[in-house]
N, C-alpha and C. Protein backbone atom coordinates (compact mmCIF):
# COMPACT_ATOMS: atom_id res chain seq x y z
N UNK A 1 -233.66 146.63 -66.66
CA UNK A 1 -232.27 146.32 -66.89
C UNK A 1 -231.48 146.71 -65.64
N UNK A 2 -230.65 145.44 -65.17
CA UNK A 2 -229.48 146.06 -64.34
C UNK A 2 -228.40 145.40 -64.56
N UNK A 3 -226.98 146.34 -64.47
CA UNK A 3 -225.87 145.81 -64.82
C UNK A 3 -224.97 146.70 -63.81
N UNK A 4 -223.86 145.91 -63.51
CA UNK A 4 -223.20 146.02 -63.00
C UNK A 4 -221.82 146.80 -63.47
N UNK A 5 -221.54 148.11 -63.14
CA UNK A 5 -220.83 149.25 -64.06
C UNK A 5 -219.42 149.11 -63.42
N UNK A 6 -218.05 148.65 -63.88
CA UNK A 6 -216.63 148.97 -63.75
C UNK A 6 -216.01 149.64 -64.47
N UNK A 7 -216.40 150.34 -65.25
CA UNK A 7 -215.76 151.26 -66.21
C UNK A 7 -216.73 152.51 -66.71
N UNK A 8 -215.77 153.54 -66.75
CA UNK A 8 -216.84 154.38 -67.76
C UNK A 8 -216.91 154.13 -68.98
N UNK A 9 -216.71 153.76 -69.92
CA UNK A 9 -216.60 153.57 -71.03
C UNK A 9 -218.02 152.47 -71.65
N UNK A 10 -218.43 151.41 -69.89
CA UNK A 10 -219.29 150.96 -70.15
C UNK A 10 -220.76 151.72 -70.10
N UNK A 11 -220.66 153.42 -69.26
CA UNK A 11 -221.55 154.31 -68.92
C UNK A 11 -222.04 154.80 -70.25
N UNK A 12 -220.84 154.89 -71.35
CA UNK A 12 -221.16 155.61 -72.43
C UNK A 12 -221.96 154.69 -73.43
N UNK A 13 -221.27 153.29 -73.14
CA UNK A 13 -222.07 152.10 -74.43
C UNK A 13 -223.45 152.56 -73.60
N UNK A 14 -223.89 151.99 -72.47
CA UNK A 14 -225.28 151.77 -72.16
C UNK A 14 -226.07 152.96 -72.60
N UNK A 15 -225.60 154.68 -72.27
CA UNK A 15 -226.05 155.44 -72.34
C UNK A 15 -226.73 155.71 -74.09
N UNK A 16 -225.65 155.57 -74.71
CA UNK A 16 -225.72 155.73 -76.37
C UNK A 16 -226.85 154.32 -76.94
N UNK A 17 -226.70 153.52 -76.46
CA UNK A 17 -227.93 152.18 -76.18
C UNK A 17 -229.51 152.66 -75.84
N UNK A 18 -229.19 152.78 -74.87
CA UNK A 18 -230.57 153.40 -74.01
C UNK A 18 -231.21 154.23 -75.42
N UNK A 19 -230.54 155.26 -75.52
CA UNK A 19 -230.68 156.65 -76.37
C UNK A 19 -231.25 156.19 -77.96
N UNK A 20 -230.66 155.38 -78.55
CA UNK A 20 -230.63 154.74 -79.89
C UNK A 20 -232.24 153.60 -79.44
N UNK A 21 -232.48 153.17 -78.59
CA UNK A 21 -233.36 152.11 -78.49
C UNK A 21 -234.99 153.17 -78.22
N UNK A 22 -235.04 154.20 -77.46
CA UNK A 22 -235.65 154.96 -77.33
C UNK A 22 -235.68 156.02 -78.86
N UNK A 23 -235.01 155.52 -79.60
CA UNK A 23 -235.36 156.42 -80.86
C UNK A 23 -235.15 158.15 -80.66
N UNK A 24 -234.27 158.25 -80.14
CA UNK A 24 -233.96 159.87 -79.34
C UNK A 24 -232.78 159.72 -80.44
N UNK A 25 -232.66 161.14 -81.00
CA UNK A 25 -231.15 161.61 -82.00
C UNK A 25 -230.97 162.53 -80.86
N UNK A 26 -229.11 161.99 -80.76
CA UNK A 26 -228.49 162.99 -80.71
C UNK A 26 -228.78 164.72 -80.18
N UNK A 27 -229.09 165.52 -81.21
CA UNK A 27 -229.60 166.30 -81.23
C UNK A 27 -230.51 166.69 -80.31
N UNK A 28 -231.42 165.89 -80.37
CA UNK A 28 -232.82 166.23 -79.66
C UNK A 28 -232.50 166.14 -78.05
N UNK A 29 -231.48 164.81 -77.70
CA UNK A 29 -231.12 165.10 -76.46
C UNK A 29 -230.08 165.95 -75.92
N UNK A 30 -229.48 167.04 -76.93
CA UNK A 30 -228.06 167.30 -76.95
C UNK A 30 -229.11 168.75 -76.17
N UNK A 31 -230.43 168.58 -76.97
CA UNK A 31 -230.92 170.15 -76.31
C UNK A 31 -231.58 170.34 -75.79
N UNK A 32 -232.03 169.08 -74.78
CA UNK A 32 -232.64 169.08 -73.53
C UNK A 32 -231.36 169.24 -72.77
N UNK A 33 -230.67 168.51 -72.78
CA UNK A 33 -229.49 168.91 -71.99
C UNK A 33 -228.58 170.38 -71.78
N UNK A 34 -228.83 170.92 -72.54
CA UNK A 34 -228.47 172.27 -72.76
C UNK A 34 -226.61 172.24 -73.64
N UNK A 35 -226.56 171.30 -74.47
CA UNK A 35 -225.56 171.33 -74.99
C UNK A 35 -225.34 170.90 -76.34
N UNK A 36 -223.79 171.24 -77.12
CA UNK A 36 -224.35 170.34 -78.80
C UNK A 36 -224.31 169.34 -78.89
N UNK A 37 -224.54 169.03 -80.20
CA UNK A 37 -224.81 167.44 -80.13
C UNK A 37 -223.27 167.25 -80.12
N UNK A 38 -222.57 167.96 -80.57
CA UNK A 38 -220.93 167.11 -80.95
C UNK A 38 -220.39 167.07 -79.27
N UNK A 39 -220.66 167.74 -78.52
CA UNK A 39 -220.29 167.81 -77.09
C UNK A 39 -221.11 165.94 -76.17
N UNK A 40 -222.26 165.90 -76.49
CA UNK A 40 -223.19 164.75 -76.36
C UNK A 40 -222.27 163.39 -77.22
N UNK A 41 -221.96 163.52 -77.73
CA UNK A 41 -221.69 162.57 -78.99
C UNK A 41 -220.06 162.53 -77.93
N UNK A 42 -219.20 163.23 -77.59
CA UNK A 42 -217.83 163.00 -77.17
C UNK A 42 -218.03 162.61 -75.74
N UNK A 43 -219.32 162.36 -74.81
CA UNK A 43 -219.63 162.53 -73.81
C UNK A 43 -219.92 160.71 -73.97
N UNK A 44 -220.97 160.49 -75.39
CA UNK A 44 -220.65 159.11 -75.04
C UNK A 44 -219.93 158.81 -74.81
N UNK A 45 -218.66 158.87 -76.00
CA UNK A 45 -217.52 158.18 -76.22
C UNK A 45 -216.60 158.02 -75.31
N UNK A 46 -216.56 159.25 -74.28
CA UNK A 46 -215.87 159.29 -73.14
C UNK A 46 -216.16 160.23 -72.12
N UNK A 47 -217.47 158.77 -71.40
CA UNK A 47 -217.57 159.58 -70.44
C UNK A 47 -217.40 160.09 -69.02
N UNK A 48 -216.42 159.66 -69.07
CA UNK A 48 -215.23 160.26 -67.84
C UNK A 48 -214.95 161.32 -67.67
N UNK A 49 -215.39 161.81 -68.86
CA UNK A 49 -215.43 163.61 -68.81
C UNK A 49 -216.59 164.15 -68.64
N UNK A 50 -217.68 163.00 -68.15
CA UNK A 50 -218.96 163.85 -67.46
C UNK A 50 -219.07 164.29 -66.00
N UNK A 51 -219.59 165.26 -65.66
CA UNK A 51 -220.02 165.75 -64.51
C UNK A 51 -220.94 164.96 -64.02
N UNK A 52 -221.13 164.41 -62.20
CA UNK A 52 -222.02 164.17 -61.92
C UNK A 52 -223.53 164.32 -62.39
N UNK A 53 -223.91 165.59 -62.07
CA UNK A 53 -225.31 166.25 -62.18
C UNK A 53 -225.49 166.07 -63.70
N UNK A 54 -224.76 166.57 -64.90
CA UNK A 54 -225.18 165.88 -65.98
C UNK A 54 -225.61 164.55 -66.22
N UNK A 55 -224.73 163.42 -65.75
CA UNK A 55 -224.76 162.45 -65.95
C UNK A 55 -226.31 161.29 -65.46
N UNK A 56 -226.49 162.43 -64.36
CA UNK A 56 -228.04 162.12 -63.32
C UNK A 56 -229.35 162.39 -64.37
N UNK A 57 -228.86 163.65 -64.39
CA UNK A 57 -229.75 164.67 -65.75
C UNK A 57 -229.98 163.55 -67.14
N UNK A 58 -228.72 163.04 -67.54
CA UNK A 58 -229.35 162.18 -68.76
C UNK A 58 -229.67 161.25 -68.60
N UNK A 59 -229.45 160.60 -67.13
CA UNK A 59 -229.85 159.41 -67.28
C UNK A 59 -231.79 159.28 -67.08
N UNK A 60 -231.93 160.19 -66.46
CA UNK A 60 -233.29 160.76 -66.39
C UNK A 60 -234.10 160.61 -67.20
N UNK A 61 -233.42 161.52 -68.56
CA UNK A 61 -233.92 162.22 -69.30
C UNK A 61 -233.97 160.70 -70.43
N UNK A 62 -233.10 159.77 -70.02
CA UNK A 62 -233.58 158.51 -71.02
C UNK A 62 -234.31 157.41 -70.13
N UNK A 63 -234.84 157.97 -68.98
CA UNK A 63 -235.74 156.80 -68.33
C UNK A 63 -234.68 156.13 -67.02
N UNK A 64 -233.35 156.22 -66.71
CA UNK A 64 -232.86 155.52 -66.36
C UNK A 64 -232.51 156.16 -64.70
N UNK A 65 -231.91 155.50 -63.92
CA UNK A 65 -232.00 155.93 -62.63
C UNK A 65 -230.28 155.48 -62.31
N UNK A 66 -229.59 155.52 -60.87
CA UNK A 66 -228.78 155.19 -60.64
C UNK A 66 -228.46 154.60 -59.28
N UNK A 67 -227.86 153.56 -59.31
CA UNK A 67 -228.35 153.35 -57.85
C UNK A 67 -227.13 152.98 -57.61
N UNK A 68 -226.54 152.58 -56.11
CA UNK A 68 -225.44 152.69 -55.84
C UNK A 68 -225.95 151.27 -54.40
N UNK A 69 -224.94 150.88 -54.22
CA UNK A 69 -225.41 149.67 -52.78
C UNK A 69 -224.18 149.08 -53.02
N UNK A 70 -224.06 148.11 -51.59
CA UNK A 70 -223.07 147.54 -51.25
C UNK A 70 -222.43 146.02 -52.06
N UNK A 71 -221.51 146.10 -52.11
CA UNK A 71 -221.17 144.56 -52.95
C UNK A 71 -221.20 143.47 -52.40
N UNK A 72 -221.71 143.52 -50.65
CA UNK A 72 -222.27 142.52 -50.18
C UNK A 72 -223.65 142.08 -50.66
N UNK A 73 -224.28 142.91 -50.76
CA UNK A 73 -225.83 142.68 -51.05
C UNK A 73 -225.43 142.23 -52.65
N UNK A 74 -224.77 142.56 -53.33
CA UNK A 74 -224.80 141.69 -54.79
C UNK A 74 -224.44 140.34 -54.88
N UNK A 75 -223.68 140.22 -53.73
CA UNK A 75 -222.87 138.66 -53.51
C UNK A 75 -224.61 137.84 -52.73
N UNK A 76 -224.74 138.63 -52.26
CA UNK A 76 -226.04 137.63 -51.32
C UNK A 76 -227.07 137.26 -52.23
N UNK A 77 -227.91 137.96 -53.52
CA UNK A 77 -228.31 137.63 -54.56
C UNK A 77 -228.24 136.24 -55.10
N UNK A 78 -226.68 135.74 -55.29
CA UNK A 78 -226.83 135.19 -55.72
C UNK A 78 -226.76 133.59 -54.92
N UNK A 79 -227.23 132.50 -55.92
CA UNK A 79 -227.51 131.30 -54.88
C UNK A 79 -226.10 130.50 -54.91
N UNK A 80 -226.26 129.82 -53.56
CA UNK A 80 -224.98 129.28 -52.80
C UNK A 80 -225.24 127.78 -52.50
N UNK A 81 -224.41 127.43 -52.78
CA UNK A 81 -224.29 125.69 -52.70
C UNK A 81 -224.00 125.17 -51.14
């Protein structure tokens, strides 16, 4: 999967996605992470209130990576008439 992220709000759908598709509760990732689940659970919902290094940390911790590159190279992708 790759998508193209302009919002946080879309960080939290994918994240809570990821999490739910992998069959992971809440919980179980609230305490690998070292936090509660109700803290995890407000972190989906808004997560603009995550910290970098957490945010690396879960994405990890559900398989996922982060990558960052130029918006030229996304424009060149695609095909041109």
């Amino acid at each position: 999967m790759r998508q193209l992220i302009t919002t946080a709000t879309q960080v939290g759908e994918i994240l809570r996605g990821r999490r739910k598709a992998r069959g992971v509760a809440q919980q179980e990732l609230a305490t690998k992470l070292g936090i509660s689940q109700s803290r995890l659970s407000t972190l989906e919902a808004q997560p603009g209130d995550m910290n970098l290094e957490r945010l690396l940390l879960l994405a990890k911790l559900l398989g996922l990576e982060l990558v960052l590159q130029d918006k030229s190279e996304a424009k060149s992708t695609k095909s041109e008439w």
